[in-house]
PDB file of N, CA and C in Angstrom:
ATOM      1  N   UNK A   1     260.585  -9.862 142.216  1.00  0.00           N
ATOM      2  CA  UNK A   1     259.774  -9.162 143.187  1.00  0.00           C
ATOM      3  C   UNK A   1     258.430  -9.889 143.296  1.00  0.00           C
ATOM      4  N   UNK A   2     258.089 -10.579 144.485  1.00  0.00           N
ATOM      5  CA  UNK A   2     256.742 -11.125 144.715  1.00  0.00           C
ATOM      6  C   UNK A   2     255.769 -10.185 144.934  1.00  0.00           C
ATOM      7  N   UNK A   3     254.512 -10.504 144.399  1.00  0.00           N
ATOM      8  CA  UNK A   3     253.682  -9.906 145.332  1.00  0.00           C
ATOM      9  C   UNK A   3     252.334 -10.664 145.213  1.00  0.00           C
ATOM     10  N   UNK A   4     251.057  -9.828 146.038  1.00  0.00           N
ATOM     11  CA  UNK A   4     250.129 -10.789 146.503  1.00  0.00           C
ATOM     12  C   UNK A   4     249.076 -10.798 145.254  1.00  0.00           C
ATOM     13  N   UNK A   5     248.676 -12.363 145.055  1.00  0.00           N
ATOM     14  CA  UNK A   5     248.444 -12.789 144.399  1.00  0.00           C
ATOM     15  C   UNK A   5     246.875 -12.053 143.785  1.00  0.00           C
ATOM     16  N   UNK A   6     246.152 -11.607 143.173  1.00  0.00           N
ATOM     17  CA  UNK A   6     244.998 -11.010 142.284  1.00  0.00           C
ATOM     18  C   UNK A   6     244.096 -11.459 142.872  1.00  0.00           C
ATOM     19  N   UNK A   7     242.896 -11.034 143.891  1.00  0.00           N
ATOM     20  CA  UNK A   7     241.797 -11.962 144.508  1.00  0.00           C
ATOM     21  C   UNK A   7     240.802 -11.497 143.664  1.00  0.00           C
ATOM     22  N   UNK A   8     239.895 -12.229 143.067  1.00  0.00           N
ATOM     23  CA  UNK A   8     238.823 -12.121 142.381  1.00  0.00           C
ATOM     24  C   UNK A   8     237.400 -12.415 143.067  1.00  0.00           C
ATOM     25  N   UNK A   9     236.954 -11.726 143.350  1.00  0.00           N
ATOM     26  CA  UNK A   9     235.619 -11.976 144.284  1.00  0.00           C
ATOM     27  C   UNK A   9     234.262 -12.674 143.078  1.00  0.00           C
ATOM     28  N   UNK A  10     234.026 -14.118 143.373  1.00  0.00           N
ATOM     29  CA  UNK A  10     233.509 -14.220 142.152  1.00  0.00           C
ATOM     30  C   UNK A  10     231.850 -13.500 142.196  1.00  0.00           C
ATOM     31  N   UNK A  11     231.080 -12.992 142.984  1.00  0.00           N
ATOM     32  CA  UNK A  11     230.045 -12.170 142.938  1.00  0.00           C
ATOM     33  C   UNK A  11     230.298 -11.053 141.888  1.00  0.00           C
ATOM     34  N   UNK A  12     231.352 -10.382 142.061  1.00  0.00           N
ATOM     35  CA  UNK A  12     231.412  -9.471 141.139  1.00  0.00           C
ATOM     36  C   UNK A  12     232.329  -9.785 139.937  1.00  0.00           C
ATOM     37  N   UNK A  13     232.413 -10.820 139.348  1.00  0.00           N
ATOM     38  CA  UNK A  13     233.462 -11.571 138.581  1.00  0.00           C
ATOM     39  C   UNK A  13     232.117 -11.948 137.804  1.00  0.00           C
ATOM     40  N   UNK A  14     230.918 -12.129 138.255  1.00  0.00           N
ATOM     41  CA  UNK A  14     229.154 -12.484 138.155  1.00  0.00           C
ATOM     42  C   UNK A  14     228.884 -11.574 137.345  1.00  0.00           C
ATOM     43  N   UNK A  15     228.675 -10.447 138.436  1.00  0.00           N
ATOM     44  CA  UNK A  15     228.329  -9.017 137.910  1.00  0.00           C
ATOM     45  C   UNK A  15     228.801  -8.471 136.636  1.00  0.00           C
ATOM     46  N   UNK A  16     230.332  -8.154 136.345  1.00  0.00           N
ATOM     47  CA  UNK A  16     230.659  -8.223 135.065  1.00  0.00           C
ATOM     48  C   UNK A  16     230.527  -8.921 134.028  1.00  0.00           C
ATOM     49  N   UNK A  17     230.341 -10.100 134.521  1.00  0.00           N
ATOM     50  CA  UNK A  17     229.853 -11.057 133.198  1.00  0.00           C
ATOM     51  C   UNK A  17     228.626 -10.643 132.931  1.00  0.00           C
ATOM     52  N   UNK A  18     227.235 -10.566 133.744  1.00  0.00           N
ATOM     53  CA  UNK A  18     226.235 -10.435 133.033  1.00  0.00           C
ATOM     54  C   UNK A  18     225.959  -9.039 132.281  1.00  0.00           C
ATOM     55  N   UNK A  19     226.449  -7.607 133.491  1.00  0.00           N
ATOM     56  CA  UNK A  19     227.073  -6.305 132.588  1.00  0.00           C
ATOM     57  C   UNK A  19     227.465  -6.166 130.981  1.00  0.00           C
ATOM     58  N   UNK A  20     228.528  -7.445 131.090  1.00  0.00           N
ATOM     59  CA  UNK A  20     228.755  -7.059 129.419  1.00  0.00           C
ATOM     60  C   UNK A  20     227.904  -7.871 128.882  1.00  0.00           C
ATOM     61  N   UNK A  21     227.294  -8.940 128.852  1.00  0.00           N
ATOM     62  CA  UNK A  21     226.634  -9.979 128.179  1.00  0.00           C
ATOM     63  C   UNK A  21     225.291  -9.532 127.834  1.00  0.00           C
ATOM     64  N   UNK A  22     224.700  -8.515 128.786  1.00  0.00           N
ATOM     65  CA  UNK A  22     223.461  -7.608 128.364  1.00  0.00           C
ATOM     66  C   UNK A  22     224.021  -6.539 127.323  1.00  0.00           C
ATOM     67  N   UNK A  23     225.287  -5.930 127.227  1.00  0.00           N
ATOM     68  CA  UNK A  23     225.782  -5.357 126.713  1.00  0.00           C
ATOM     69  C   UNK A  23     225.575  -5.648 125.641  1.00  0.00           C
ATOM     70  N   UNK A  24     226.064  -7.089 125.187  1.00  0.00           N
ATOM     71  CA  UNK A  24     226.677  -7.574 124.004  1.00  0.00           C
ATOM     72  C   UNK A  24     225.285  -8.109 123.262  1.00  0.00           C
ATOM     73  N   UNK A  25     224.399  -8.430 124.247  1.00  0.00           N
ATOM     74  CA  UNK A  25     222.572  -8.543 123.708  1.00  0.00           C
ATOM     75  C   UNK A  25     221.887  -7.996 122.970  1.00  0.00           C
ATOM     76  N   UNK A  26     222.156  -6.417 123.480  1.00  0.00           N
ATOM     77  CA  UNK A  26     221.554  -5.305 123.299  1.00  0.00           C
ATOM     78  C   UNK A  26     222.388  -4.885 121.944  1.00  0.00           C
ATOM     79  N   UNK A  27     223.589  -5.062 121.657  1.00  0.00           N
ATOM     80  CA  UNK A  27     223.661  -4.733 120.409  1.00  0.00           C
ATOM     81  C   UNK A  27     223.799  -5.552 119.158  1.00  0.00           C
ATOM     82  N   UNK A  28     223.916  -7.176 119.256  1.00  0.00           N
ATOM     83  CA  UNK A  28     224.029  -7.904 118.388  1.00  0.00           C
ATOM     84  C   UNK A  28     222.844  -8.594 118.673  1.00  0.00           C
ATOM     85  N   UNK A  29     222.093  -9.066 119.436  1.00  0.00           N
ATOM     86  CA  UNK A  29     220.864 -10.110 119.491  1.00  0.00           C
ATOM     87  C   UNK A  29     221.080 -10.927 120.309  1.00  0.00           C
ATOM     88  N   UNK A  30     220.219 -11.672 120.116  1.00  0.00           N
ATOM     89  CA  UNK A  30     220.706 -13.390 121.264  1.00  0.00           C
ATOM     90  C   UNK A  30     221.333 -14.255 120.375  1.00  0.00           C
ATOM     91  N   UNK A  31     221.795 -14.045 119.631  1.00  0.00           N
ATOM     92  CA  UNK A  31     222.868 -14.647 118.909  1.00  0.00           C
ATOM     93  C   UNK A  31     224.038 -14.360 118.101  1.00  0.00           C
ATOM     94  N   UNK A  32     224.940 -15.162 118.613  1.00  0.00           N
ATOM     95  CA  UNK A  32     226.690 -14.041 118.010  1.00  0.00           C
ATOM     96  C   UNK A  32     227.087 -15.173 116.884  1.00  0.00           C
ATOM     97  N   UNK A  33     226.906 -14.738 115.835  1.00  0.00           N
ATOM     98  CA  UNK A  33     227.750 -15.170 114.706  1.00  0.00           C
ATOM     99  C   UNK A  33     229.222 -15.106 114.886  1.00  0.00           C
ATOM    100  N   UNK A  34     230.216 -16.418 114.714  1.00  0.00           N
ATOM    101  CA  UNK A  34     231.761 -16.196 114.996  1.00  0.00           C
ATOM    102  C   UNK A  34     232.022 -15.969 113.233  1.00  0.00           C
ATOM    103  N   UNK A  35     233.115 -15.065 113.481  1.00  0.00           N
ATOM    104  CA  UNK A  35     233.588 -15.200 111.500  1.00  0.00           C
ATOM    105  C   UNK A  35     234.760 -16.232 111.500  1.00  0.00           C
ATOM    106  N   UNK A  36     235.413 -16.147 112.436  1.00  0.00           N
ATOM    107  CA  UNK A  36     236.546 -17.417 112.672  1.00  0.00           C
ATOM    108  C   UNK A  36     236.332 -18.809 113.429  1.00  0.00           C
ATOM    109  N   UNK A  37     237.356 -19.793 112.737  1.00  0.00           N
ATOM    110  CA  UNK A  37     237.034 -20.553 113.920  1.00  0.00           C
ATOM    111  C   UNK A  37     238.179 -20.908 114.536  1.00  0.00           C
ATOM    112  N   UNK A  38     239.392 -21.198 113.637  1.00  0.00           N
ATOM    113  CA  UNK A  38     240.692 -21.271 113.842  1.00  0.00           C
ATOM    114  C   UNK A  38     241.358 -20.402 114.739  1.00  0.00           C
ATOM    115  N   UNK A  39     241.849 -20.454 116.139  1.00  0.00           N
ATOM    116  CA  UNK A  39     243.229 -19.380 116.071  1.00  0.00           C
ATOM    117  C   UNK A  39     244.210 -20.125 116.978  1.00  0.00           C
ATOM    118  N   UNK A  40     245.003 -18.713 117.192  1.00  0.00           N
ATOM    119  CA  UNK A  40     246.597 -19.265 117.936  1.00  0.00           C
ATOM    120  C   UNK A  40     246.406 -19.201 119.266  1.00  0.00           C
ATOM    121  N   UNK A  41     246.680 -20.227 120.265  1.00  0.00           N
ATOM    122  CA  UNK A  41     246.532 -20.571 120.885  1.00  0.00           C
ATOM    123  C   UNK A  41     248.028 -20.646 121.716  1.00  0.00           C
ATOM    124  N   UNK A  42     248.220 -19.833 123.312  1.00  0.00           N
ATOM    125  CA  UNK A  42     249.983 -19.979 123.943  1.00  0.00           C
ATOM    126  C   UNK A  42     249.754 -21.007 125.322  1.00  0.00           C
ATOM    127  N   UNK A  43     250.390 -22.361 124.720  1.00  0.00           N
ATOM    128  CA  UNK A  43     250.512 -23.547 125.857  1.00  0.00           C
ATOM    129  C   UNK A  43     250.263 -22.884 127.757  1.00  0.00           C
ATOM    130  N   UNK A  44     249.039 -23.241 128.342  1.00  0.00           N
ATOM    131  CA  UNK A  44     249.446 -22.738 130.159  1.00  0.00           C
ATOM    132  C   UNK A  44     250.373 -22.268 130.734  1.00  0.00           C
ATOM    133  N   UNK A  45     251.117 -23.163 130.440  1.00  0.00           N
ATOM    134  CA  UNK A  45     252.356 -23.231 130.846  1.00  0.00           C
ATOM    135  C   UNK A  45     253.415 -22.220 131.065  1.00  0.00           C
ATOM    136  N   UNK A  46     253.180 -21.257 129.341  1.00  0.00           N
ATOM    137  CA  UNK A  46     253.730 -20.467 128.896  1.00  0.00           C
ATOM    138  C   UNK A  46     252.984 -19.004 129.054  1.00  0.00           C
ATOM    139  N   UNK A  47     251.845 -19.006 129.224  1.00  0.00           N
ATOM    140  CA  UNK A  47     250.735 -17.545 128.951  1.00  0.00           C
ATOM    141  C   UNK A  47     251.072 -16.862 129.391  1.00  0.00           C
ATOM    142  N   UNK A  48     251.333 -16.905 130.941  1.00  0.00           N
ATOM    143  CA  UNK A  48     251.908 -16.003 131.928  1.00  0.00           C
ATOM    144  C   UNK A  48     253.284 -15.947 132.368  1.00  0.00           C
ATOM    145  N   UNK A  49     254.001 -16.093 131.520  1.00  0.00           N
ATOM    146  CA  UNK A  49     255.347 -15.454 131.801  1.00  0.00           C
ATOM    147  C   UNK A  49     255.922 -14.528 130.973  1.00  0.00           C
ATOM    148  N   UNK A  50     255.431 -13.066 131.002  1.00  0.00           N
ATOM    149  CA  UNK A  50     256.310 -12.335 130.506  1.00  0.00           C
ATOM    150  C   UNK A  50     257.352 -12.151 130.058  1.00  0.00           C
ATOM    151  N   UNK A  51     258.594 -12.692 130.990  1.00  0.00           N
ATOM    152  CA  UNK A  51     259.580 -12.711 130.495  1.00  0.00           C
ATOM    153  C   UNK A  51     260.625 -13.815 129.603  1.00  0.00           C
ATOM    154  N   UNK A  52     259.673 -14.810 128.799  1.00  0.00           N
ATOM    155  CA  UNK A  52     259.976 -15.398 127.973  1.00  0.00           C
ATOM    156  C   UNK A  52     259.084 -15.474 126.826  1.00  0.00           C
ATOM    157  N   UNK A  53     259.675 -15.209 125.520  1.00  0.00           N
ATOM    158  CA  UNK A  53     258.441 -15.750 124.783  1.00  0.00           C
ATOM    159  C   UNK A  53     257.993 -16.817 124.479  1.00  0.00           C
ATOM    160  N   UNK A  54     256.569 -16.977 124.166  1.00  0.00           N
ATOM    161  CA  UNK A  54     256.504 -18.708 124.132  1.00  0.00           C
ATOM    162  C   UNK A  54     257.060 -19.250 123.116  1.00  0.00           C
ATOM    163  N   UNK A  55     257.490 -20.683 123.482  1.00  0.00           N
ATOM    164  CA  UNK A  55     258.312 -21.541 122.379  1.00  0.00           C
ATOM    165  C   UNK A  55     257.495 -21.666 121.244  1.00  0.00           C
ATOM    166  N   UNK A  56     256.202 -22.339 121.705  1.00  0.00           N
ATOM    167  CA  UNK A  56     255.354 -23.102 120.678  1.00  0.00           C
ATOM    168  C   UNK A  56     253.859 -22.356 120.888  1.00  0.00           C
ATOM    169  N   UNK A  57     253.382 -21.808 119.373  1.00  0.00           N
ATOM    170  CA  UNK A  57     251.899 -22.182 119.690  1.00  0.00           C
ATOM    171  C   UNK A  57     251.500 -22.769 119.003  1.00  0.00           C
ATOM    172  N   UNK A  58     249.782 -23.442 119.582  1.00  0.00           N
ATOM    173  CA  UNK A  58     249.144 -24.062 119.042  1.00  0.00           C
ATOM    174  C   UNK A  58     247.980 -23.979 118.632  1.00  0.00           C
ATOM    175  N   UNK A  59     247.456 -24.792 118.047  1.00  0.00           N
ATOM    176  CA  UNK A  59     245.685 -24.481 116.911  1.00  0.00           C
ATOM    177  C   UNK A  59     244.602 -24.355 118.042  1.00  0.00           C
ATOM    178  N   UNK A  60     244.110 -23.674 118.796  1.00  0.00           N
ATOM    179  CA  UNK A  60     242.520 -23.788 119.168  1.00  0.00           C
ATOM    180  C   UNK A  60     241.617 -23.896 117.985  1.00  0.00           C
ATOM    181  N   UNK A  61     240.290 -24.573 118.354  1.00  0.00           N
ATOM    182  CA  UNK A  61     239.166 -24.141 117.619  1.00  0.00           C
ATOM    183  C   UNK A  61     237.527 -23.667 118.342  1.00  0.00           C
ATOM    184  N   UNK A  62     237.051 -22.859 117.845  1.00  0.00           N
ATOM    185  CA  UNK A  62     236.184 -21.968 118.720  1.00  0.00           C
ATOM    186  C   UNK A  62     234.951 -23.542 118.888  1.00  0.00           C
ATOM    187  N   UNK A  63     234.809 -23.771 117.770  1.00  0.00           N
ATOM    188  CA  UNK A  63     233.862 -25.273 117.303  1.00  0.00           C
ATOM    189  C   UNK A  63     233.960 -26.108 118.491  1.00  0.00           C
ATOM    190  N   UNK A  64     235.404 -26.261 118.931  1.00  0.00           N
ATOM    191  CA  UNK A  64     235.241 -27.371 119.654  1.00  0.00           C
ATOM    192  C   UNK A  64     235.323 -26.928 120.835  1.00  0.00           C
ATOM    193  N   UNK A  65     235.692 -25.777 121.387  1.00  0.00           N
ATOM    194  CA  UNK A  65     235.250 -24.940 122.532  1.00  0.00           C
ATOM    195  C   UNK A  65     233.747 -25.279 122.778  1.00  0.00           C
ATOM    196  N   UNK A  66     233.317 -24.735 121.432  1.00  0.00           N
ATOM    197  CA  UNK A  66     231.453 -24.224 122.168  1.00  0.00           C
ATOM    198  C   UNK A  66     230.994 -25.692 121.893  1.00  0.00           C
ATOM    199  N   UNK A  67     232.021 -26.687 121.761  1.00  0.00           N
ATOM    200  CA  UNK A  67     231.130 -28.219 122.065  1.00  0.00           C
ATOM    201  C   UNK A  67     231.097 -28.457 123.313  1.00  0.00           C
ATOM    202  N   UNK A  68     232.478 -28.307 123.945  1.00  0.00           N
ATOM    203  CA  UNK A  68     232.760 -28.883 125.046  1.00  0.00           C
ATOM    204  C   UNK A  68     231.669 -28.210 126.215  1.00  0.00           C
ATOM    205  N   UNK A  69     231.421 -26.533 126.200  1.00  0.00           N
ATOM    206  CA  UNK A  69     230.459 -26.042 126.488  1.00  0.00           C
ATOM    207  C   UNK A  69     229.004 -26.345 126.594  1.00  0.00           C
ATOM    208  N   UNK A  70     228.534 -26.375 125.294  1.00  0.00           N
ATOM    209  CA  UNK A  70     227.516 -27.264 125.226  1.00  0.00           C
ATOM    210  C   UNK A  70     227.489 -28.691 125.869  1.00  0.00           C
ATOM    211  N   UNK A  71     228.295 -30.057 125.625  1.00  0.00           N
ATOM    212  CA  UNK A  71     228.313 -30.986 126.361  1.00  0.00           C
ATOM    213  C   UNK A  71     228.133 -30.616 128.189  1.00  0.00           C
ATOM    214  N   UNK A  72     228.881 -29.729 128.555  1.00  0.00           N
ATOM    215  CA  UNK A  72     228.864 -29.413 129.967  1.00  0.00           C
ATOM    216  C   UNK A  72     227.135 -28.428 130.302  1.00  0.00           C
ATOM    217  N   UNK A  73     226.881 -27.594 129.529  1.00  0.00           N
ATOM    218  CA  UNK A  73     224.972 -27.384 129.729  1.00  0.00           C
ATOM    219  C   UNK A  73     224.074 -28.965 129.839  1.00  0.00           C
ATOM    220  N   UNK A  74     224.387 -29.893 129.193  1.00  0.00           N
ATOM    221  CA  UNK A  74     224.163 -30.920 128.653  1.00  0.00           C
ATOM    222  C   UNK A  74     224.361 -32.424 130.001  1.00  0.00           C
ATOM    223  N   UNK A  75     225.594 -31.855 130.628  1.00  0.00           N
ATOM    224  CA  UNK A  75     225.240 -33.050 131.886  1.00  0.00           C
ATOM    225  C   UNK A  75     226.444 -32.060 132.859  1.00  0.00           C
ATOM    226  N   UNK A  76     225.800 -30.940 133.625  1.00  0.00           N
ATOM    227  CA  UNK A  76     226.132 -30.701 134.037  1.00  0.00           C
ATOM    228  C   UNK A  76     227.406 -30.783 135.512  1.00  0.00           C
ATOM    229  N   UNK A  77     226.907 -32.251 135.890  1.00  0.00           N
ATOM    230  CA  UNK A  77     227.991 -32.952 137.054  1.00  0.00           C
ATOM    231  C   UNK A  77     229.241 -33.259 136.413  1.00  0.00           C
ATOM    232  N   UNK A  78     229.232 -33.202 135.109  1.00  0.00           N
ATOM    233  CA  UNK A  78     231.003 -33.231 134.724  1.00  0.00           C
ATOM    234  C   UNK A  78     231.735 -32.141 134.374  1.00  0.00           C
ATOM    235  N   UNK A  79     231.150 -30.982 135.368  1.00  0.00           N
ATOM    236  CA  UNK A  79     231.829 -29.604 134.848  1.00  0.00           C
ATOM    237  C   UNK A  79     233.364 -29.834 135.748  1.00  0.00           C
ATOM    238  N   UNK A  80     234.431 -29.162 134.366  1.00  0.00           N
ATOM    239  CA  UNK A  80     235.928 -29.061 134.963  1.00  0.00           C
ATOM    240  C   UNK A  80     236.107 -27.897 134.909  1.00  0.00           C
ATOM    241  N   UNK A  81     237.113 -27.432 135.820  1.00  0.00           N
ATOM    242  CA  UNK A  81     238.213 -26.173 135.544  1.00  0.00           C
ATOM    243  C   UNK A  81     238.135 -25.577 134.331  1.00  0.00           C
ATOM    244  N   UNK A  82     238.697 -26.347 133.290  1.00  0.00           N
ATOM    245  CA  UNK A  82     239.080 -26.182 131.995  1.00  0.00           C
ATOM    246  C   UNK A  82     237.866 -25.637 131.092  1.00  0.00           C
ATOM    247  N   UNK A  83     236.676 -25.964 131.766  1.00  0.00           N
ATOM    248  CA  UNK A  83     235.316 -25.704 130.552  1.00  0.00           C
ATOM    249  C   UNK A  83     235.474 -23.436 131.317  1.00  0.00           C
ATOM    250  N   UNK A  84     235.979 -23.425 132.284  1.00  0.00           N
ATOM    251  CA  UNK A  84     236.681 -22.009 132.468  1.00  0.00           C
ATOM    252  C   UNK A  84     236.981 -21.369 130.925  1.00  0.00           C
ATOM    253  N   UNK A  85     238.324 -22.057 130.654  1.00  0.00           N
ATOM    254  CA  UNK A  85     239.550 -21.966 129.427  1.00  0.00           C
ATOM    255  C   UNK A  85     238.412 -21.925 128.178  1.00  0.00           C
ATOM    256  N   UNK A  86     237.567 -23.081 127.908  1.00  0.00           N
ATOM    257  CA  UNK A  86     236.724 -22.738 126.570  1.00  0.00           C
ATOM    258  C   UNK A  86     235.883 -22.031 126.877  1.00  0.00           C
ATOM    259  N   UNK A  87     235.359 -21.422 127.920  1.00  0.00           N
ATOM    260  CA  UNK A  87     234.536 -20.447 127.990  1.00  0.00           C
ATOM    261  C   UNK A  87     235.226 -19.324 127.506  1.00  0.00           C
ATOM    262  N   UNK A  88     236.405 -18.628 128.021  1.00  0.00           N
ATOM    263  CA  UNK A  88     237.212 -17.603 127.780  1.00  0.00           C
ATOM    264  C   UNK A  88     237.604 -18.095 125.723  1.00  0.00           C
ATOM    265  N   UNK A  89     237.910 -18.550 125.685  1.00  0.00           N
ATOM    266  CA  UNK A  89     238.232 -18.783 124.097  1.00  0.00           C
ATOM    267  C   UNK A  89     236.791 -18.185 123.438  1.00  0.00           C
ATOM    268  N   UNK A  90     235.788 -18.735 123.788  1.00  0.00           N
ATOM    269  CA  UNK A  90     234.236 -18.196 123.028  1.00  0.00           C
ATOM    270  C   UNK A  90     234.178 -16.653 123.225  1.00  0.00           C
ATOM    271  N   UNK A  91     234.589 -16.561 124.618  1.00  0.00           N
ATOM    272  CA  UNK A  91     234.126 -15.254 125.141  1.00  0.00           C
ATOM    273  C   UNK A  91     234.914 -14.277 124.418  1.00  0.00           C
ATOM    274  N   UNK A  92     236.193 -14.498 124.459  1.00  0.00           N
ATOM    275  CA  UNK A  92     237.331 -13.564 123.656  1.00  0.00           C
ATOM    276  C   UNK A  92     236.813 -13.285 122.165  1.00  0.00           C
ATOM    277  N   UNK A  93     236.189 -14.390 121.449  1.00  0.00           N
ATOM    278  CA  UNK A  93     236.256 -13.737 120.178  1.00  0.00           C
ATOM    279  C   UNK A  93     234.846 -13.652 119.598  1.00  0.00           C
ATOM    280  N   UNK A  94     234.019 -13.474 121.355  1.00  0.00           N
ATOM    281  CA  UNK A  94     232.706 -12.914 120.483  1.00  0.00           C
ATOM    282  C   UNK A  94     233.176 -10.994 121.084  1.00  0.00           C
ATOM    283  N   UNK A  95     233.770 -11.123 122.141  1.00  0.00           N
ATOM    284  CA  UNK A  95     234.585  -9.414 122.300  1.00  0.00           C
ATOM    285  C   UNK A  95     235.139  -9.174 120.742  1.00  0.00           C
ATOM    286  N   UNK A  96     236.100  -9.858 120.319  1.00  0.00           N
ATOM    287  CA  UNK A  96     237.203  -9.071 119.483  1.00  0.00           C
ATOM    288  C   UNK A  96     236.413  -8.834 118.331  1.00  0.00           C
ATOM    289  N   UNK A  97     235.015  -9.492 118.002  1.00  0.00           N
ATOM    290  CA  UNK A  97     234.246  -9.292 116.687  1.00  0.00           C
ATOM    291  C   UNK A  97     233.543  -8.141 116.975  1.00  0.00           C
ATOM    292  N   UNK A  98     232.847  -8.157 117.917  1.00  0.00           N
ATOM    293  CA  UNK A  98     232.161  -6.975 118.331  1.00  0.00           C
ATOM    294  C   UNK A  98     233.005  -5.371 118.557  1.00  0.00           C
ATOM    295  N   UNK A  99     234.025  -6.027 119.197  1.00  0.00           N
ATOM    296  CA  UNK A  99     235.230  -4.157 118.552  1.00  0.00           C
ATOM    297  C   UNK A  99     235.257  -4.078 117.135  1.00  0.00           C
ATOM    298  N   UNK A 100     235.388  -5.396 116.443  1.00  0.00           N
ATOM    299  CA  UNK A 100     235.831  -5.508 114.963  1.00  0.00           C
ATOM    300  C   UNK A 100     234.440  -4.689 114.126  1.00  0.00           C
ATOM    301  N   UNK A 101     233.572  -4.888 114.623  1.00  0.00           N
ATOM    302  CA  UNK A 101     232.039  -4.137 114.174  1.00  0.00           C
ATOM    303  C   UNK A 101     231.939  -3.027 114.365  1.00  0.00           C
ATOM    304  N   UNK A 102     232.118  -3.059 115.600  1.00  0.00           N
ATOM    305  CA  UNK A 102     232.082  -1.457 116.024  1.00  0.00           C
ATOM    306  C   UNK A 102     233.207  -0.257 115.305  1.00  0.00           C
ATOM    307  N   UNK A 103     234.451  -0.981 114.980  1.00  0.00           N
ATOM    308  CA  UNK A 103     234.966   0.172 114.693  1.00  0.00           C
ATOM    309  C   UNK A 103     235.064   0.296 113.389  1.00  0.00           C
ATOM    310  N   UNK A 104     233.982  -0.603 112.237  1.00  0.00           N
ATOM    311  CA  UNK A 104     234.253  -0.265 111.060  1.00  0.00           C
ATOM    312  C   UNK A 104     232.872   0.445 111.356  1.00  0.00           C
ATOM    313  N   UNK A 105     231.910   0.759 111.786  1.00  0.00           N
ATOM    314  CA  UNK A 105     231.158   1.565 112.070  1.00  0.00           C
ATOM    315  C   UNK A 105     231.273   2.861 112.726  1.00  0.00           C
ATOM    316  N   UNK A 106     230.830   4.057 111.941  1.00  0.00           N
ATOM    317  CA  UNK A 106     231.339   5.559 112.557  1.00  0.00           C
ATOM    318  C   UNK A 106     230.533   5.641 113.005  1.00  0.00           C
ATOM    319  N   UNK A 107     231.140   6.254 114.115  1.00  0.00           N
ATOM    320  CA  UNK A 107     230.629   7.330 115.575  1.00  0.00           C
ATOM    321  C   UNK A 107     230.099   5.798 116.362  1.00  0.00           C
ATOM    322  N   UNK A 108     230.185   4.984 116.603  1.00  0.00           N
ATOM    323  CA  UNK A 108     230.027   3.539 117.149  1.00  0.00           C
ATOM    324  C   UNK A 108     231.018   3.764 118.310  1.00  0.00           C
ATOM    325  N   UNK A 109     230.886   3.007 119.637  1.00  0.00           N
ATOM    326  CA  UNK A 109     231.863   2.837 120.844  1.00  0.00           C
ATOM    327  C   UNK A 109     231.776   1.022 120.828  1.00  0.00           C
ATOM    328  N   UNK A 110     232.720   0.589 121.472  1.00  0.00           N
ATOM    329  CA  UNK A 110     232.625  -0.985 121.776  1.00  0.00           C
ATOM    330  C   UNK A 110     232.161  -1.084 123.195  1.00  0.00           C
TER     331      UNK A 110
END
């Protein structure tokens, strides 16, 4: 069954980013300590298909995410697609630490 494809308006794709990022300010600081750096990582290829599981995964590292990041603040005319992908890798597991805080903390919300 097809259907039409997810349009993301990036103004408000904006908006939510800075929403949670004041969010995430306001309760940890201007700076997010990662406790990991290692994780599992599911090939492009494979992420989005539900109906198979993926064959193979592989090692990300958050380190070399927030390099590639940094390098791209750093000379900005070589920004790719992909500095997208390590953005989302940083972004994901400064979220999953911050639930991870929050919920060993009572009466706390994420």
């Amino acid at each position: 069954m097809a259907s039409e494809p997810l349009q993301i308006p990036l103004d408000q794709l904006r908006q939510a980013f800075e929403v949670s990022l004041h969010h995430v300010e306001a309760s940890a600081g201007s700076t997010v300590p990662l406790k990991h750096d290692y994780f599992w990582s599911v090939p492009g290829d494979e992420l989005y298909d539900p109906y198979n599981r993926p064959g193979e995964l592989t090692m990300g590292q958050l380190s070399e995410s927030w390099q590639h990041l940094e390098d791209l603040l750093a000379d900005q005319d070589r920004a790719l697609g992909y500095h997208l992908v390590w953005l989302a890798d940083v972004l994901r597991a400064i979220g999953q630490d911050i639930v991870r805080q929050r919920v060993r903390q009572p009466g706390s919300s994420a």
